[in-house]
PDB file of N, CA and C in Angstrom:
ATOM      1  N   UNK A   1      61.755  62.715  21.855  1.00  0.00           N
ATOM      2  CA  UNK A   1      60.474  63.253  22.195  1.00  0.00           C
ATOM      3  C   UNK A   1      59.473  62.161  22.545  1.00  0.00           C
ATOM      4  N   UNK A   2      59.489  61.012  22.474  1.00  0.00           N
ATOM      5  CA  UNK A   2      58.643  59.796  22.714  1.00  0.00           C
ATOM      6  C   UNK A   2      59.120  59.621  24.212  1.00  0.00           C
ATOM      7  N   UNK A   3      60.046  60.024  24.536  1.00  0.00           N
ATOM      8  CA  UNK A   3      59.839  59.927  25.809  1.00  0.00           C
ATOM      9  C   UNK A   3      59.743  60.827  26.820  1.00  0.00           C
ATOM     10  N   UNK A   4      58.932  61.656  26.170  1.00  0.00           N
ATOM     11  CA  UNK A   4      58.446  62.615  26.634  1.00  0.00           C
ATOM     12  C   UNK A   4      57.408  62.420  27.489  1.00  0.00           C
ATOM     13  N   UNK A   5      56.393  63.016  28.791  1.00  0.00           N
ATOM     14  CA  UNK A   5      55.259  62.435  29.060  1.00  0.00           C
ATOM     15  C   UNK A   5      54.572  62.874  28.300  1.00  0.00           C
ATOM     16  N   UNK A   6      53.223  62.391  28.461  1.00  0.00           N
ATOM     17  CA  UNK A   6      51.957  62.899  27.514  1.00  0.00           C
ATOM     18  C   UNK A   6      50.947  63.716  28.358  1.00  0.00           C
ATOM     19  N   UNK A   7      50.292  64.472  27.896  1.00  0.00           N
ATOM     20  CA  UNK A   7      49.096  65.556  28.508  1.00  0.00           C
ATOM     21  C   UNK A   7      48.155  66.091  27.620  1.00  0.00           C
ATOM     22  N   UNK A   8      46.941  65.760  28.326  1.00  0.00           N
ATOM     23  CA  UNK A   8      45.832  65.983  27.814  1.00  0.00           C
ATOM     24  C   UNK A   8      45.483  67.869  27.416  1.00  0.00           C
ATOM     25  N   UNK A   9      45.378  68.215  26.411  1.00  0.00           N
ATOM     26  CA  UNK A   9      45.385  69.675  25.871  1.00  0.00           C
ATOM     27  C   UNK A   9      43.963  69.877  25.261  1.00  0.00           C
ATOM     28  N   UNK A  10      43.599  71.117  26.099  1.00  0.00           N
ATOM     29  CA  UNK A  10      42.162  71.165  25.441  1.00  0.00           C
ATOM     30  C   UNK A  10      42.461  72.868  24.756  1.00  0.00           C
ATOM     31  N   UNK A  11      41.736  72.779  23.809  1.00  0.00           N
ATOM     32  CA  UNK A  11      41.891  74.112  23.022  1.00  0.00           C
ATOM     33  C   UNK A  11      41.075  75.034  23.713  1.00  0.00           C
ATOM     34  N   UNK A  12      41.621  76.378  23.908  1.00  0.00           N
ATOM     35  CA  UNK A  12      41.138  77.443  23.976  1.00  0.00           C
ATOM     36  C   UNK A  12      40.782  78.319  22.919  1.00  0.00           C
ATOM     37  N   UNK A  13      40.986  78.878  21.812  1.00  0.00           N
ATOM     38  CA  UNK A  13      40.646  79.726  20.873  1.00  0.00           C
ATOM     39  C   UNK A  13      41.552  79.051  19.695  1.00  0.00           C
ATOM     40  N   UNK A  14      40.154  79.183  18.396  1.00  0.00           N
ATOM     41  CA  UNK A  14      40.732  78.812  17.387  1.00  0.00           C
ATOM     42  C   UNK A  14      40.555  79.865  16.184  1.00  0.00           C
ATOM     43  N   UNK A  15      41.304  80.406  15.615  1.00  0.00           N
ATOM     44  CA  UNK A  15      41.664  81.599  14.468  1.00  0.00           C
ATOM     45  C   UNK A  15      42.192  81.237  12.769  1.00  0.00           C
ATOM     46  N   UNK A  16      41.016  81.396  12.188  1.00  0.00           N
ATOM     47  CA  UNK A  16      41.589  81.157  10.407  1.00  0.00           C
ATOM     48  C   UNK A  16      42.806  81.669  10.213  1.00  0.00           C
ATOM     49  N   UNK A  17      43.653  81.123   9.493  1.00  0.00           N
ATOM     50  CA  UNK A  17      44.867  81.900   9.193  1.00  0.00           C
ATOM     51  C   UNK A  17      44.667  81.260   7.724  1.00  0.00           C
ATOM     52  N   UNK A  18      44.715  82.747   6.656  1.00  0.00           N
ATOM     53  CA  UNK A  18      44.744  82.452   5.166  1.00  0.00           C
ATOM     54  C   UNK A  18      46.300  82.952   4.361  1.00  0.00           C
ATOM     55  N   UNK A  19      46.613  82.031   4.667  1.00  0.00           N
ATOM     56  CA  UNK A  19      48.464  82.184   4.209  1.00  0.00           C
ATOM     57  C   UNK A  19      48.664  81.557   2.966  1.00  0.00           C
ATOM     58  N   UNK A  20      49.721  81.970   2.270  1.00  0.00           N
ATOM     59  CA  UNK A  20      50.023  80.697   0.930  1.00  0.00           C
ATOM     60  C   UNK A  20      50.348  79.223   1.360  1.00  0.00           C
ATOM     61  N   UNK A  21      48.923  78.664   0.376  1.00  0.00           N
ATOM     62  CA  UNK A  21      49.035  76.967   0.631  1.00  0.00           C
ATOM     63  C   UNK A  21      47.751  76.540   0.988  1.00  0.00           C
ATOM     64  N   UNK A  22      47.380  75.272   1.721  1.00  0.00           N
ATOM     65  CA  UNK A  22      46.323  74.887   2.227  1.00  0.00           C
ATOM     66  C   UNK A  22      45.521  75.810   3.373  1.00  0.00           C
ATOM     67  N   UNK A  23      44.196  75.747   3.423  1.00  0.00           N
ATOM     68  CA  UNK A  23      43.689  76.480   4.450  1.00  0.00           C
ATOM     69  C   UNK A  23      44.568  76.395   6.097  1.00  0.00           C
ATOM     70  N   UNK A  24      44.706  76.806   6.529  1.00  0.00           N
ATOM     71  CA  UNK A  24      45.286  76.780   7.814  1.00  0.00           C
ATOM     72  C   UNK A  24      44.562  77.793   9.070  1.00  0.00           C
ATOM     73  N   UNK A  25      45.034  77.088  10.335  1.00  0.00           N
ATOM     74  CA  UNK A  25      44.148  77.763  11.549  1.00  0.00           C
ATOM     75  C   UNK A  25      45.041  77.842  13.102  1.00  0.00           C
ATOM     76  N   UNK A  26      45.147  79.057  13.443  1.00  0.00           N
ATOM     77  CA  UNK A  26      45.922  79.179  14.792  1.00  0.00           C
ATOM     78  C   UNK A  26      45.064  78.573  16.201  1.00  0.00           C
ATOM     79  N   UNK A  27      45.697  77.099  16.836  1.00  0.00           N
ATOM     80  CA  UNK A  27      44.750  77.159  17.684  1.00  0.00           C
ATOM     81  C   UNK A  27      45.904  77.402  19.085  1.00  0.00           C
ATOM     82  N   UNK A  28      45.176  78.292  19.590  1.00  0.00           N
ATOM     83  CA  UNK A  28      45.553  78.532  21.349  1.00  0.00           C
ATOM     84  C   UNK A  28      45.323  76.948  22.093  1.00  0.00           C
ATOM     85  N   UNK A  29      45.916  76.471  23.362  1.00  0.00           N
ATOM     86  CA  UNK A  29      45.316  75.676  24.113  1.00  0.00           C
ATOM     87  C   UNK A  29      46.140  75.804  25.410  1.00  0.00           C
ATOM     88  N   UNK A  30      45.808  75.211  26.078  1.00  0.00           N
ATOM     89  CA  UNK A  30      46.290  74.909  27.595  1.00  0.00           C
ATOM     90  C   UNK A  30      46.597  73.143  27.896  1.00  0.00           C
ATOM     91  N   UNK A  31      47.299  72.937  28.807  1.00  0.00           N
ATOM     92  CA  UNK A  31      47.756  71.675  29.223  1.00  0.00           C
ATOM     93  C   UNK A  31      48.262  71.467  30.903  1.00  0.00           C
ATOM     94  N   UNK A  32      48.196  70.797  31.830  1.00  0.00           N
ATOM     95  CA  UNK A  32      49.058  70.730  32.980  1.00  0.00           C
ATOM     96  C   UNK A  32      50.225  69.968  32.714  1.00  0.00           C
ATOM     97  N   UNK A  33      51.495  70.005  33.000  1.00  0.00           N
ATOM     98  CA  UNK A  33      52.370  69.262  33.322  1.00  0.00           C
ATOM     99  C   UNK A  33      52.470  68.565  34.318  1.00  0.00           C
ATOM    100  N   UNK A  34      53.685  68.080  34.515  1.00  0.00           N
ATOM    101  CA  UNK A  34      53.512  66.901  35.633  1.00  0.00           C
ATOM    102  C   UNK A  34      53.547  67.127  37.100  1.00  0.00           C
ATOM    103  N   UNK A  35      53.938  69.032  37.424  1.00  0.00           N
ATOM    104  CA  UNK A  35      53.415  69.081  38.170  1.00  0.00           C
ATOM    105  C   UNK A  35      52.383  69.552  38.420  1.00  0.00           C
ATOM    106  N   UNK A  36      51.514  69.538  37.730  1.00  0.00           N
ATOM    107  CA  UNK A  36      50.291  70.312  37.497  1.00  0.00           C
ATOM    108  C   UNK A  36      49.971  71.816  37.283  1.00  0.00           C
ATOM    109  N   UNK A  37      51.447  72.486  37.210  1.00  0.00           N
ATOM    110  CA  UNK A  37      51.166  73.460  36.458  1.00  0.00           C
ATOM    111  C   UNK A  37      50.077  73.719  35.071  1.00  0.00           C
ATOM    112  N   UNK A  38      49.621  75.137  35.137  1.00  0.00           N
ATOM    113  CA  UNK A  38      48.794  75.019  33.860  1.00  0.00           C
ATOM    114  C   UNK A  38      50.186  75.789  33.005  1.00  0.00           C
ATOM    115  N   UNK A  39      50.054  75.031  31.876  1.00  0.00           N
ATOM    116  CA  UNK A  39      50.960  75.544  30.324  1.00  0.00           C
ATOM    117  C   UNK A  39      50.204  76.004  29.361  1.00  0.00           C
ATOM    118  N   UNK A  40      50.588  77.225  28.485  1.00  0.00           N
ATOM    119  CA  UNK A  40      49.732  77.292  27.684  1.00  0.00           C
ATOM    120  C   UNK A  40      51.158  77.349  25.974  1.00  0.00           C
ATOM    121  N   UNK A  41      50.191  76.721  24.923  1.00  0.00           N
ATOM    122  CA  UNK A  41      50.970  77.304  23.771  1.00  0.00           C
ATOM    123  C   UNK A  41      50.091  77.363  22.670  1.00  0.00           C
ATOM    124  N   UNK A  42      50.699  77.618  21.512  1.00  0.00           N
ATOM    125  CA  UNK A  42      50.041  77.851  20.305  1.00  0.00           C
ATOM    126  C   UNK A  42      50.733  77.031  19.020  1.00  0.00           C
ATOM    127  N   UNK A  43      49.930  76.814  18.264  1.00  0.00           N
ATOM    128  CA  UNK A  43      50.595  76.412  16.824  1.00  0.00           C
ATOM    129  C   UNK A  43      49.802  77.001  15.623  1.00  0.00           C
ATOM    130  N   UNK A  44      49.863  76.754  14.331  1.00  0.00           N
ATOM    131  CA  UNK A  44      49.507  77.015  13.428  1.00  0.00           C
ATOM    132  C   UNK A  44      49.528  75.894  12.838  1.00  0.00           C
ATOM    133  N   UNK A  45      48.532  74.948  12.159  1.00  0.00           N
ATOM    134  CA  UNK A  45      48.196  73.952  11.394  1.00  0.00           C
ATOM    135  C   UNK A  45      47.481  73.600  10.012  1.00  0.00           C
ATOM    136  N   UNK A  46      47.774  73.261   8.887  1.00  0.00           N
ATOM    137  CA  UNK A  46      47.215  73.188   7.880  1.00  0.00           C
ATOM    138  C   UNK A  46      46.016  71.842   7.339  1.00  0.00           C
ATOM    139  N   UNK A  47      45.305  72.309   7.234  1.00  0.00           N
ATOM    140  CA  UNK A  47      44.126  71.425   6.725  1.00  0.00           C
ATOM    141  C   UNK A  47      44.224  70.072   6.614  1.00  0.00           C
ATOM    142  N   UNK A  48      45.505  69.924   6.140  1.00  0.00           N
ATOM    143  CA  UNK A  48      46.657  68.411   6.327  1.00  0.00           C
ATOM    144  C   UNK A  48      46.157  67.583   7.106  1.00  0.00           C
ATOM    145  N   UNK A  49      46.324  67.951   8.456  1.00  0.00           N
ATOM    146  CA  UNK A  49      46.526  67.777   9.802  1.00  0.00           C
ATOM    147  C   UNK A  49      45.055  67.426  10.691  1.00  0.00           C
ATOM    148  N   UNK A  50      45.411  66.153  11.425  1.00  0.00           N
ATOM    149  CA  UNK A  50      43.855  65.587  12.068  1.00  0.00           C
ATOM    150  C   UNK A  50      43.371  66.746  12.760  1.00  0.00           C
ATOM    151  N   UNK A  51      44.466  67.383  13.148  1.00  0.00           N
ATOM    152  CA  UNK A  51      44.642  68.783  14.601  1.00  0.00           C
ATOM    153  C   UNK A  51      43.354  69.596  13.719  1.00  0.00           C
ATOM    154  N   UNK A  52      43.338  70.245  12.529  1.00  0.00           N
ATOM    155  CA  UNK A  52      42.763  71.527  11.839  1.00  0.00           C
ATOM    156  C   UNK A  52      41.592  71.329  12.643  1.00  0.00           C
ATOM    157  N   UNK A  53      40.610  70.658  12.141  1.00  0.00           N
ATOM    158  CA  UNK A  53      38.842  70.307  12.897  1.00  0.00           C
ATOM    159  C   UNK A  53      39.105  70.792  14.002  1.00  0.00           C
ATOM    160  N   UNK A  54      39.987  71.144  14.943  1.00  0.00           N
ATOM    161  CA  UNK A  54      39.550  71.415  16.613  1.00  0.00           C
ATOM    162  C   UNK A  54      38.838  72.523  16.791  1.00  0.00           C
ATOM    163  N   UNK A  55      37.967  72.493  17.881  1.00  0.00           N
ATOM    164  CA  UNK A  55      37.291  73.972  18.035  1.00  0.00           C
ATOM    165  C   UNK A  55      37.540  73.968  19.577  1.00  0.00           C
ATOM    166  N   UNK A  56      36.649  74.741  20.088  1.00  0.00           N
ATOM    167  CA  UNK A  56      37.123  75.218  21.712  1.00  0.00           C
ATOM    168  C   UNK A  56      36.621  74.047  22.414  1.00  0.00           C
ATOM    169  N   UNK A  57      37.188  74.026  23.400  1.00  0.00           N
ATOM    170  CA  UNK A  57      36.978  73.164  24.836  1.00  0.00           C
ATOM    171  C   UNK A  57      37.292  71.629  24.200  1.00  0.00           C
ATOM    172  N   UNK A  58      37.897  71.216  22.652  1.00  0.00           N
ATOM    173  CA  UNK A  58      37.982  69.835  22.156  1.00  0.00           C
ATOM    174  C   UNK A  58      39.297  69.890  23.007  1.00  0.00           C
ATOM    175  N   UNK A  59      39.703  68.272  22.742  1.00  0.00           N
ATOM    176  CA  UNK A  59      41.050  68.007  23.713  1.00  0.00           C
ATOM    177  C   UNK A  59      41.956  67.077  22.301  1.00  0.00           C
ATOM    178  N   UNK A  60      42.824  67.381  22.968  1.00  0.00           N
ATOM    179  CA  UNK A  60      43.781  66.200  22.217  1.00  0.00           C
ATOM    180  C   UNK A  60      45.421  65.961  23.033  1.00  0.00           C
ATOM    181  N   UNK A  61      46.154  64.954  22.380  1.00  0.00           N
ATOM    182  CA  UNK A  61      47.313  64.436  23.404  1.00  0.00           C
ATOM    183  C   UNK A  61      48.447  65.198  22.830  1.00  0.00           C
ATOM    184  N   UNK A  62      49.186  65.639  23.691  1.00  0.00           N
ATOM    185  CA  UNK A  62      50.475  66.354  23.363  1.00  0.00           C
ATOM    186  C   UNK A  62      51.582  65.332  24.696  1.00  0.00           C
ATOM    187  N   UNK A  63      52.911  66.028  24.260  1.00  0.00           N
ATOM    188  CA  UNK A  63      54.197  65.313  24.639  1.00  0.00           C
ATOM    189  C   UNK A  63      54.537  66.517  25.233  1.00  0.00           C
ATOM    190  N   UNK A  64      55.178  66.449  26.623  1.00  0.00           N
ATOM    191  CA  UNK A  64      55.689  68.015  26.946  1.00  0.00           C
ATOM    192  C   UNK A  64      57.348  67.535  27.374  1.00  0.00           C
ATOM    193  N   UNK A  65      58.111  68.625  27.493  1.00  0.00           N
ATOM    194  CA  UNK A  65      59.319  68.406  27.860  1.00  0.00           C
ATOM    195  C   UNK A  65      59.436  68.248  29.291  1.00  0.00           C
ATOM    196  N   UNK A  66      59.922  67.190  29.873  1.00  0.00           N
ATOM    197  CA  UNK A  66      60.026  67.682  31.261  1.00  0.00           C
ATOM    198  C   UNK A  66      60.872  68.111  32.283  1.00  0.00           C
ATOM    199  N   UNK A  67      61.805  68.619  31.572  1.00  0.00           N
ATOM    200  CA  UNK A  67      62.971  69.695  31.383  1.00  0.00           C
ATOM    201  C   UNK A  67      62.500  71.478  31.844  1.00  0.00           C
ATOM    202  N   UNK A  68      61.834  71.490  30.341  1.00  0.00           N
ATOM    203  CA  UNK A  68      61.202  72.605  29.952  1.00  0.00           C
ATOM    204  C   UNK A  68      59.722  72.779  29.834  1.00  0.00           C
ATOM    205  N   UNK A  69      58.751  72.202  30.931  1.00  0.00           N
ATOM    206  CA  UNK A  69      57.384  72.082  30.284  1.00  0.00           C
ATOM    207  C   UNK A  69      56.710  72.905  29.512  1.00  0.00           C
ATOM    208  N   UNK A  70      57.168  74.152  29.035  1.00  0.00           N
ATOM    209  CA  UNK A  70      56.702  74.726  27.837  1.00  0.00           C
ATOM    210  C   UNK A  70      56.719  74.294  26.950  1.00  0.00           C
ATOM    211  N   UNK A  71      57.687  73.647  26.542  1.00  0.00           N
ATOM    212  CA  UNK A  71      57.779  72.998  24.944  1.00  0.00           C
ATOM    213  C   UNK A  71      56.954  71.467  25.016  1.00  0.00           C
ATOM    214  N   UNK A  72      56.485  71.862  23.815  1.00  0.00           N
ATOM    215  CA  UNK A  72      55.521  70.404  23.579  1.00  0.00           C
ATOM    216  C   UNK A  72      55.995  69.841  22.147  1.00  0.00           C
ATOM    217  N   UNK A  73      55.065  68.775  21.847  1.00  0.00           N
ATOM    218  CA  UNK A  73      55.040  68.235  20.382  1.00  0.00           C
ATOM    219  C   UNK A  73      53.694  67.331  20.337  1.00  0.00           C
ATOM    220  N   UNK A  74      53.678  67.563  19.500  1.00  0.00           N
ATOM    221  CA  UNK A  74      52.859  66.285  18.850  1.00  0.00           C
ATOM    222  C   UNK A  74      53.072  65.726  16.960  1.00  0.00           C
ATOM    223  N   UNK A  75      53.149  64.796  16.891  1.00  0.00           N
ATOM    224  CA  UNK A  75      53.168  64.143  15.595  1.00  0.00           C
ATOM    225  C   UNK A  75      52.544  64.694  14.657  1.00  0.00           C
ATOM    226  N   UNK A  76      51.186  65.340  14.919  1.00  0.00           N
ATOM    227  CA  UNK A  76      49.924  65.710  14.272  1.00  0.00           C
ATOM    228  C   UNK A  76      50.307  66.866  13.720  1.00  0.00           C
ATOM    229  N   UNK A  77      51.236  67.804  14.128  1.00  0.00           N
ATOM    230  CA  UNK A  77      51.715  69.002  13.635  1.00  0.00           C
ATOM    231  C   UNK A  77      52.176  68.971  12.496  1.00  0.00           C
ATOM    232  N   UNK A  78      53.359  68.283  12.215  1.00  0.00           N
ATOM    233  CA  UNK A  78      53.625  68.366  10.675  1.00  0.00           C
ATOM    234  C   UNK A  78      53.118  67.322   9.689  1.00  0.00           C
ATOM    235  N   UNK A  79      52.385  68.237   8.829  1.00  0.00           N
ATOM    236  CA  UNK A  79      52.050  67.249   7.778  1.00  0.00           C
ATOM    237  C   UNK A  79      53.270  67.233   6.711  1.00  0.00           C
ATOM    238  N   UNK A  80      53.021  66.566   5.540  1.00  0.00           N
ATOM    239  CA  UNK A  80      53.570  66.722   4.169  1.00  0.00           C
ATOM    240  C   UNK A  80      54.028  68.384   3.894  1.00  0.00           C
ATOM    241  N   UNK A  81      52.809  69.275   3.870  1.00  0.00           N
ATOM    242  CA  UNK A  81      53.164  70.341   3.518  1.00  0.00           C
ATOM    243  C   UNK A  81      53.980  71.166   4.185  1.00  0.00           C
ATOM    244  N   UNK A  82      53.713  71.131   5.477  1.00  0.00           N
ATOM    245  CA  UNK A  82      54.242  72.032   6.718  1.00  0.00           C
ATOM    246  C   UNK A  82      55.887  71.744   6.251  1.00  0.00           C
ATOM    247  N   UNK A  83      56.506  69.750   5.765  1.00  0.00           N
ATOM    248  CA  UNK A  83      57.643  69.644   5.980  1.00  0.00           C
ATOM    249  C   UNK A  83      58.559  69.922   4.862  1.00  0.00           C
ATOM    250  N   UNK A  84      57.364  69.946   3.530  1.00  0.00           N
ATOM    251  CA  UNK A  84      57.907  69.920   2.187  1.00  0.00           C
ATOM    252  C   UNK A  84      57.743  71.629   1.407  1.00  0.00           C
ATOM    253  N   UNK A  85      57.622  72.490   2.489  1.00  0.00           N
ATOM    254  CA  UNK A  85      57.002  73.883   1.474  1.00  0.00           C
ATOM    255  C   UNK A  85      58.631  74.586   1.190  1.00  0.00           C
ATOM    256  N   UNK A  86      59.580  74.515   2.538  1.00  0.00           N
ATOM    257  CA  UNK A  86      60.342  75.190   1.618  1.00  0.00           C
ATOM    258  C   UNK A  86      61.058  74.366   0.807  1.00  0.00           C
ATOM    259  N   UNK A  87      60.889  73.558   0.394  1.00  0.00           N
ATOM    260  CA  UNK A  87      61.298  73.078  -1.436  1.00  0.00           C
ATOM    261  C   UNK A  87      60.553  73.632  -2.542  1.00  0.00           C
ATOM    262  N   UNK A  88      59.604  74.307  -2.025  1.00  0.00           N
ATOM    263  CA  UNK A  88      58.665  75.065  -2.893  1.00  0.00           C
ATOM    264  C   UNK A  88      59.837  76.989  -2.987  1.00  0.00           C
ATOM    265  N   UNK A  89      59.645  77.024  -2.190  1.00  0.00           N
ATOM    266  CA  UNK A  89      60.024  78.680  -2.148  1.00  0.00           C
ATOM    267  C   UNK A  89      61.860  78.431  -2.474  1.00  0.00           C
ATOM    268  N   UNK A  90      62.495  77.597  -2.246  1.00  0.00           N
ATOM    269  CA  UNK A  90      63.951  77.283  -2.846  1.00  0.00           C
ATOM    270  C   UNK A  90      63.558  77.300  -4.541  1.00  0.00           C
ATOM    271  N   UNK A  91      62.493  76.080  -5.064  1.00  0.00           N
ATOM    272  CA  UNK A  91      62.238  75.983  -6.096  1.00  0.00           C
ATOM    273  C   UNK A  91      62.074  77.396  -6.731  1.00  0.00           C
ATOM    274  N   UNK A  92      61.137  78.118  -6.467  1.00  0.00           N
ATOM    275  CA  UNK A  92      60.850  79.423  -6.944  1.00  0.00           C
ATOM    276  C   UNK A  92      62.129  80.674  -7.125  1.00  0.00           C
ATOM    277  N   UNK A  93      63.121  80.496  -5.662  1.00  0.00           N
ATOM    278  CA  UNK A  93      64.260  81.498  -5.991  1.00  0.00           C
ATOM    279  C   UNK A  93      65.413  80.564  -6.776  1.00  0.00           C
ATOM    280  N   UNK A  94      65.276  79.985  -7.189  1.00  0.00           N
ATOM    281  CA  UNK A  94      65.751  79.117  -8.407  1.00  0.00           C
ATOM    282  C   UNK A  94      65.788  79.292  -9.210  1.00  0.00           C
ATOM    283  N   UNK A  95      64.184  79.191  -9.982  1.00  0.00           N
ATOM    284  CA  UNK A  95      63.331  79.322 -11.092  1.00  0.00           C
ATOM    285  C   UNK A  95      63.359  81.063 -11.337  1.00  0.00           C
ATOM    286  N   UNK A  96      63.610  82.208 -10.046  1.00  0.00           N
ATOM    287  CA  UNK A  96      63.839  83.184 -10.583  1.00  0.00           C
ATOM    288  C   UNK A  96      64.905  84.219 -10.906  1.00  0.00           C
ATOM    289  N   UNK A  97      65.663  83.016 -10.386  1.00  0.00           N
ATOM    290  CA  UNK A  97      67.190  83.296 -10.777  1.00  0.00           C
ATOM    291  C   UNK A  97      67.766  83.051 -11.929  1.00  0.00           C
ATOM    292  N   UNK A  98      67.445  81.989 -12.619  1.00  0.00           N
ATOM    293  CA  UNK A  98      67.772  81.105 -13.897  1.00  0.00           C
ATOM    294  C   UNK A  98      66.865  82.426 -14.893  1.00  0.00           C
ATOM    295  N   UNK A  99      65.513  82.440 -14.655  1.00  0.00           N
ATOM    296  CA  UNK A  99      64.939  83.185 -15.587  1.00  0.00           C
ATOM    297  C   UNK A  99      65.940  84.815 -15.420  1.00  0.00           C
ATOM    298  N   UNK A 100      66.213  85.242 -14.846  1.00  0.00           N
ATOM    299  CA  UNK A 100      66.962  86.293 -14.632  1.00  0.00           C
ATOM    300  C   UNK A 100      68.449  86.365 -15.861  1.00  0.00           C
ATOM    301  N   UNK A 101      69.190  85.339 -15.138  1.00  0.00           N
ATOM    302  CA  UNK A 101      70.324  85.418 -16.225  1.00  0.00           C
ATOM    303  C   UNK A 101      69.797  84.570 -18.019  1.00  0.00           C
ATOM    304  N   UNK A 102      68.861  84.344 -17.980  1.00  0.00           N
ATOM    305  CA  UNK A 102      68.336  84.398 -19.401  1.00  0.00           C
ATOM    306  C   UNK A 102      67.611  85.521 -19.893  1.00  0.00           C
ATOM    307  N   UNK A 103      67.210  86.404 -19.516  1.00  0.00           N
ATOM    308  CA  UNK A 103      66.583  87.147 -19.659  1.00  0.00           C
ATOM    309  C   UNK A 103      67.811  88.671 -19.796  1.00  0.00           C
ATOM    310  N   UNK A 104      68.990  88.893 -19.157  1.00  0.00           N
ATOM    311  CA  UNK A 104      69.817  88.968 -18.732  1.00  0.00           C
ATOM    312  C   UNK A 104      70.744  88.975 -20.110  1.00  0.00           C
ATOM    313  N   UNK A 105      71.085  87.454 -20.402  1.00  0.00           N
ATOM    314  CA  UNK A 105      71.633  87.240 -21.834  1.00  0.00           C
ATOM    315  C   UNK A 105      71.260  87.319 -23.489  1.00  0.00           C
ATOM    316  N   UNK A 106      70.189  87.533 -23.124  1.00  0.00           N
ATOM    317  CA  UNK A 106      68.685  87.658 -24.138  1.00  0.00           C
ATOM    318  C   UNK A 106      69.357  88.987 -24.830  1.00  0.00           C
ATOM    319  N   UNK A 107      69.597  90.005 -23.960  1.00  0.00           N
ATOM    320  CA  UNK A 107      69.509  91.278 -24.232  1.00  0.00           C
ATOM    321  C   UNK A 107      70.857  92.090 -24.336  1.00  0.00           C
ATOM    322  N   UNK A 108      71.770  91.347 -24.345  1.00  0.00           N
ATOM    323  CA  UNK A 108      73.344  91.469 -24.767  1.00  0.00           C
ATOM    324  C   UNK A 108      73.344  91.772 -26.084  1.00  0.00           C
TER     325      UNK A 108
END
């Protein structure tokens, strides 16, 4: 993906999203590719992330495929949490599995 080109992306609409975890926010944006098509995509980002602060008409740098110019990336997308949550929700069907067969044997 680094060698991907780069393109300037300015946001179009930005939307709270209150999900389990850090505050998070859906932002819309647009981009041209290299042939100057306009692209548009979306992500979802957590508070983590330099990206969250954007509001409309801000810009920032994305990587597009130039294969597929729909698909993009940027670095800024995953934080810590975005990469580490499902060790959280594994942890939990774990933790409620174990409590299960104790609870389970308790009552034999």
């Amino acid at each position: 993906m680094t060698q991907w080109p780069e393109a300037v992306a300015t946001v179009t609409f930005v939307d709270g999203v209150y999900d389990e975890g850090p505050p998070s926010v859906k932002i819309s944006f647009e981009y041209r590719d290299g042939g100057q098509s306009l692209q548009m995509g979306k992500f979802i980002v957590d508070s983590f992330s330099g990206l969250y602060n954007l509001k409309v008409d801000d810009t920032f740098t994305i990587r597009f495929n130039p294969r597929k110019p729909s698909q993009f990336y940027s670095p800024e997308l995953a934080t810590w949490f975005t990469q580490t949550k499902w060790l959280f929700w594994i942890g939990m069907a774990v933790t409620a599995a174990v409590t299960s067969v104790i609870m389970l044997l308790r009552h034999r």
